[in-house]
PDB file of N, CA and C in Angstrom:
ATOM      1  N   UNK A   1      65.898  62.094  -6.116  1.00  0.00           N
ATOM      2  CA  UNK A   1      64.502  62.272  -5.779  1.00  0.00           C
ATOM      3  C   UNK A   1      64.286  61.815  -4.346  1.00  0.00           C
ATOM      4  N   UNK A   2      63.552  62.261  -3.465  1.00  0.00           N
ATOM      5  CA  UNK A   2      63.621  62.280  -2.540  1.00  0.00           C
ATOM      6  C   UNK A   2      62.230  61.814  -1.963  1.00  0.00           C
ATOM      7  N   UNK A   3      62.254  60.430  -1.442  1.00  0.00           N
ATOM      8  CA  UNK A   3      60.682  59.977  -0.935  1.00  0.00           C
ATOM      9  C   UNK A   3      60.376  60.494   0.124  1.00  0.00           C
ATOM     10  N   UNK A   4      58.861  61.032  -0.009  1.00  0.00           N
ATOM     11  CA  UNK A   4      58.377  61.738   0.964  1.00  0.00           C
ATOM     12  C   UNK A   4      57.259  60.343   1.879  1.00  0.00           C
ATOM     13  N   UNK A   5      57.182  60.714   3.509  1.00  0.00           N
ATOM     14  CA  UNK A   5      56.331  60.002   3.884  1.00  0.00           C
ATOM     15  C   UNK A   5      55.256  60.815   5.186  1.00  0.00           C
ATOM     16  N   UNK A   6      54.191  60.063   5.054  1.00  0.00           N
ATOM     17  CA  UNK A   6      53.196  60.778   5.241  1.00  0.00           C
ATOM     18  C   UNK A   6      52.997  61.436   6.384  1.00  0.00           C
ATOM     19  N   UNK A   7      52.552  62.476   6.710  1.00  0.00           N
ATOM     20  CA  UNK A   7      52.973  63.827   7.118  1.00  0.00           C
ATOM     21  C   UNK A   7      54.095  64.798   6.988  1.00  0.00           C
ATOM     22  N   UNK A   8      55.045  64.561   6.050  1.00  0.00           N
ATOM     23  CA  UNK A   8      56.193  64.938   5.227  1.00  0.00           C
ATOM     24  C   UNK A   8      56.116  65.922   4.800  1.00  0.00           C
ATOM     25  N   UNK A   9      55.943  67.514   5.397  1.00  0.00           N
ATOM     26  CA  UNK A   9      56.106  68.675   3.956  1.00  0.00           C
ATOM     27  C   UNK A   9      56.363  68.422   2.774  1.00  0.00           C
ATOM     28  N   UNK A  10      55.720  68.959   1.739  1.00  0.00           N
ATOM     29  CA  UNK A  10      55.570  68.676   0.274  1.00  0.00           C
ATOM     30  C   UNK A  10      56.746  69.886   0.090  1.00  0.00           C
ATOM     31  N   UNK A  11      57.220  69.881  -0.705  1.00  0.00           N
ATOM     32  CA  UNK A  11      58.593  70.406  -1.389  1.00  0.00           C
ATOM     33  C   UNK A  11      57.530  71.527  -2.315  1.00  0.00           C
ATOM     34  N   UNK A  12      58.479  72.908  -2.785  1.00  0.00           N
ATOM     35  CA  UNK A  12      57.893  73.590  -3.298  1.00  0.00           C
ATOM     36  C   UNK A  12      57.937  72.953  -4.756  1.00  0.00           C
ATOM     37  N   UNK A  13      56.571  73.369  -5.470  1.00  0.00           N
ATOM     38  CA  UNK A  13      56.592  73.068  -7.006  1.00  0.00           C
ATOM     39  C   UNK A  13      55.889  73.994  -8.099  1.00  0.00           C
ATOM     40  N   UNK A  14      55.903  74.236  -8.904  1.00  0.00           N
ATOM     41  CA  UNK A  14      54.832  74.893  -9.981  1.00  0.00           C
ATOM     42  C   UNK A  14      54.083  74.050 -11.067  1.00  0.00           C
ATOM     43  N   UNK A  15      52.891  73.999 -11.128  1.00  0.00           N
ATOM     44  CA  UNK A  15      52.306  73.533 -11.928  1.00  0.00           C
ATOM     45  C   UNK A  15      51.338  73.942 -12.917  1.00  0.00           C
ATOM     46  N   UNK A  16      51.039  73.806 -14.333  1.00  0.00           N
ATOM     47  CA  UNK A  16      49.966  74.849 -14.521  1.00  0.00           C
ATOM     48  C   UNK A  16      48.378  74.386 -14.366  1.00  0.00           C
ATOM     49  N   UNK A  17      47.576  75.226 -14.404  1.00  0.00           N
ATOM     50  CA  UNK A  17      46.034  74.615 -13.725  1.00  0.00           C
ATOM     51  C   UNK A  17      45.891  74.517 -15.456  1.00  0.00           C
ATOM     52  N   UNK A  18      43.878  74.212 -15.012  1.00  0.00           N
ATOM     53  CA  UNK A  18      43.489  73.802 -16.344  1.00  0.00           C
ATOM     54  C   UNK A  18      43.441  75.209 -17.323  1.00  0.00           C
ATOM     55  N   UNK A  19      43.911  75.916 -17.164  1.00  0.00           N
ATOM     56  CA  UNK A  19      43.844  77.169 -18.188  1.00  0.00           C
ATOM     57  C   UNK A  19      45.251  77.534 -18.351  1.00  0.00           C
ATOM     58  N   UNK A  20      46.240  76.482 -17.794  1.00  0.00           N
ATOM     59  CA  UNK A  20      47.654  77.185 -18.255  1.00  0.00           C
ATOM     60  C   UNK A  20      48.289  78.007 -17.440  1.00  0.00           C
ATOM     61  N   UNK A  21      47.443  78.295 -16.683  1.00  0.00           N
ATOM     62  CA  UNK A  21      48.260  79.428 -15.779  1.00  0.00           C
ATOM     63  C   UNK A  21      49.024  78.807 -15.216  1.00  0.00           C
ATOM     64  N   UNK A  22      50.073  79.011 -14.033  1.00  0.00           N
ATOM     65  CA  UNK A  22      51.319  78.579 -13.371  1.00  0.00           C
ATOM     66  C   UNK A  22      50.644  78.703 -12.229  1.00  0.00           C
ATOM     67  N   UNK A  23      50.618  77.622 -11.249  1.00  0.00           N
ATOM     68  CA  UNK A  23      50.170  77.951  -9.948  1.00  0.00           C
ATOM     69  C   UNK A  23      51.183  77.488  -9.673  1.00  0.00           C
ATOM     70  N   UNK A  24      51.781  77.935  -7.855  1.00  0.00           N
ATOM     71  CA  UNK A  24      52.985  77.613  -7.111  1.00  0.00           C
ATOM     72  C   UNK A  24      51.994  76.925  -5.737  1.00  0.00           C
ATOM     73  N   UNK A  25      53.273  75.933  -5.403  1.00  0.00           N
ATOM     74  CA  UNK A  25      52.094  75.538  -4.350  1.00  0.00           C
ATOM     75  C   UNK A  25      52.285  76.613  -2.503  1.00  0.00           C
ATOM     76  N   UNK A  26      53.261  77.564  -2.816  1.00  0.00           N
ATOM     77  CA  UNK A  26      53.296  78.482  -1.976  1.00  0.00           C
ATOM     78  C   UNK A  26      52.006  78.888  -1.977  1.00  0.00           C
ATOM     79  N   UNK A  27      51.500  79.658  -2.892  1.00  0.00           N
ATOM     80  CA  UNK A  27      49.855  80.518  -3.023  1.00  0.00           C
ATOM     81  C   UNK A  27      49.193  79.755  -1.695  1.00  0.00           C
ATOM     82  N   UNK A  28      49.568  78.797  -1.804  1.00  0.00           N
ATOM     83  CA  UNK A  28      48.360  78.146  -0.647  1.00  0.00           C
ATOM     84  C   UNK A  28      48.558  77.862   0.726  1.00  0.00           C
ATOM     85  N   UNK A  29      50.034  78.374   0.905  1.00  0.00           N
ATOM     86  CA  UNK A  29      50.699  78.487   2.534  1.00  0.00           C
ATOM     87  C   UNK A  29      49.244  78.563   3.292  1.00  0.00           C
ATOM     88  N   UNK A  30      49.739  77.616   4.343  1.00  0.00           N
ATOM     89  CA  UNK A  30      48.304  78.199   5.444  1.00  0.00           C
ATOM     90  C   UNK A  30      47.419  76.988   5.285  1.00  0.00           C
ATOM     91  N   UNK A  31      46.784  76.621   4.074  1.00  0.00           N
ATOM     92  CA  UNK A  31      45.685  76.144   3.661  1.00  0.00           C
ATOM     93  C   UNK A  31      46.099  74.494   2.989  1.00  0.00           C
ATOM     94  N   UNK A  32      44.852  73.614   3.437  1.00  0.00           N
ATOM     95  CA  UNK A  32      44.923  72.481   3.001  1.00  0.00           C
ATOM     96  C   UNK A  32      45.027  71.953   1.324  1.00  0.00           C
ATOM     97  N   UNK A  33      45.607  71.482   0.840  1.00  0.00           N
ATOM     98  CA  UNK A  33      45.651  71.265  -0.592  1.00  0.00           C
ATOM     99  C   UNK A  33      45.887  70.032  -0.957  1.00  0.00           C
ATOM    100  N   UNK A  34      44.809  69.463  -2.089  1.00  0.00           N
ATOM    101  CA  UNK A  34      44.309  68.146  -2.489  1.00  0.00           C
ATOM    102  C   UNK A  34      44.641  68.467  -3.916  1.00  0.00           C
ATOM    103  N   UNK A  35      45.956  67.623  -4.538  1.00  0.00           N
ATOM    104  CA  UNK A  35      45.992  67.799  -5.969  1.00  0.00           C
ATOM    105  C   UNK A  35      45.698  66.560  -6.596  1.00  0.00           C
ATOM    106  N   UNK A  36      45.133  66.601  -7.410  1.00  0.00           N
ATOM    107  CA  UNK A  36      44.465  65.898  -8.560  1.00  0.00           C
ATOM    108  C   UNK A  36      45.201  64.985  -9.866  1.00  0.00           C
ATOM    109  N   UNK A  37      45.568  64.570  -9.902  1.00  0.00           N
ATOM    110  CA  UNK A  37      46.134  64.159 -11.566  1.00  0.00           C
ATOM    111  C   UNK A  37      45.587  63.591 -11.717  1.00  0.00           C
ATOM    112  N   UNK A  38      45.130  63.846 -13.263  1.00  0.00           N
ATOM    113  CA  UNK A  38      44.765  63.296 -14.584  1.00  0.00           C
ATOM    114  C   UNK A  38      45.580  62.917 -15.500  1.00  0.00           C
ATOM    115  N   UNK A  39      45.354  62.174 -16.677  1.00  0.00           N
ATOM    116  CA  UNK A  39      45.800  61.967 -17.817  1.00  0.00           C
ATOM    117  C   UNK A  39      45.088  63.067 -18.717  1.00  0.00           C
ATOM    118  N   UNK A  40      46.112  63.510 -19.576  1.00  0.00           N
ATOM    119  CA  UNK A  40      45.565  64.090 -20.781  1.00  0.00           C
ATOM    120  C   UNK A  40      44.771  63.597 -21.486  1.00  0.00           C
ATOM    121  N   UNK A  41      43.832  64.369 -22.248  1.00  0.00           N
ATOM    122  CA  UNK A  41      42.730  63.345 -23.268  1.00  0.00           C
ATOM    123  C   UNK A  41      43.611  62.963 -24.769  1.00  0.00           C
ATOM    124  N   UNK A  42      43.628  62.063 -25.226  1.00  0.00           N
ATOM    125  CA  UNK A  42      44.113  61.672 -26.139  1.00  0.00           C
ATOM    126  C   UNK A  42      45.787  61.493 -26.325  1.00  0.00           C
ATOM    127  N   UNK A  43      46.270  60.648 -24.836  1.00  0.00           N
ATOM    128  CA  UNK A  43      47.547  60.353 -24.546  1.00  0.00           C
ATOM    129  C   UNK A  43      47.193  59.090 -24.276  1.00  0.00           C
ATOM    130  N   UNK A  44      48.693  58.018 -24.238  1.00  0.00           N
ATOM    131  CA  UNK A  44      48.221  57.000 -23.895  1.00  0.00           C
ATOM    132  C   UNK A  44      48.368  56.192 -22.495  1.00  0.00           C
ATOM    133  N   UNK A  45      47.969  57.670 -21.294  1.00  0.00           N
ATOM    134  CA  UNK A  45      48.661  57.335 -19.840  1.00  0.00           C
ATOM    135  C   UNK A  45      47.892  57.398 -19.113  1.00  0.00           C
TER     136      UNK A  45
END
């Protein structure tokens, strides 16, 4: 695993949004991107 530091290109990844779909974080070449994590509801994290 490889620590990234800040101003570091983010490595490509896929994740799915809140409906499941698969987003890639290519889609957003170009453009600023702020990802979010949450915990699932009814996990214990």
């Amino acid at each position: 695993m490889t620590i990234l530091k800040k101003g570091d290109p983010a490595p490509g990844f896929t994740l799915a949004d809140q409906f499941g779909k698969s987003i890639q974080l290519k889609d957003f070449k170009g453009r600023k991107v702020l990802l979010y994590f949450f915990t699932r509801a009814w996990t214990s994290g």
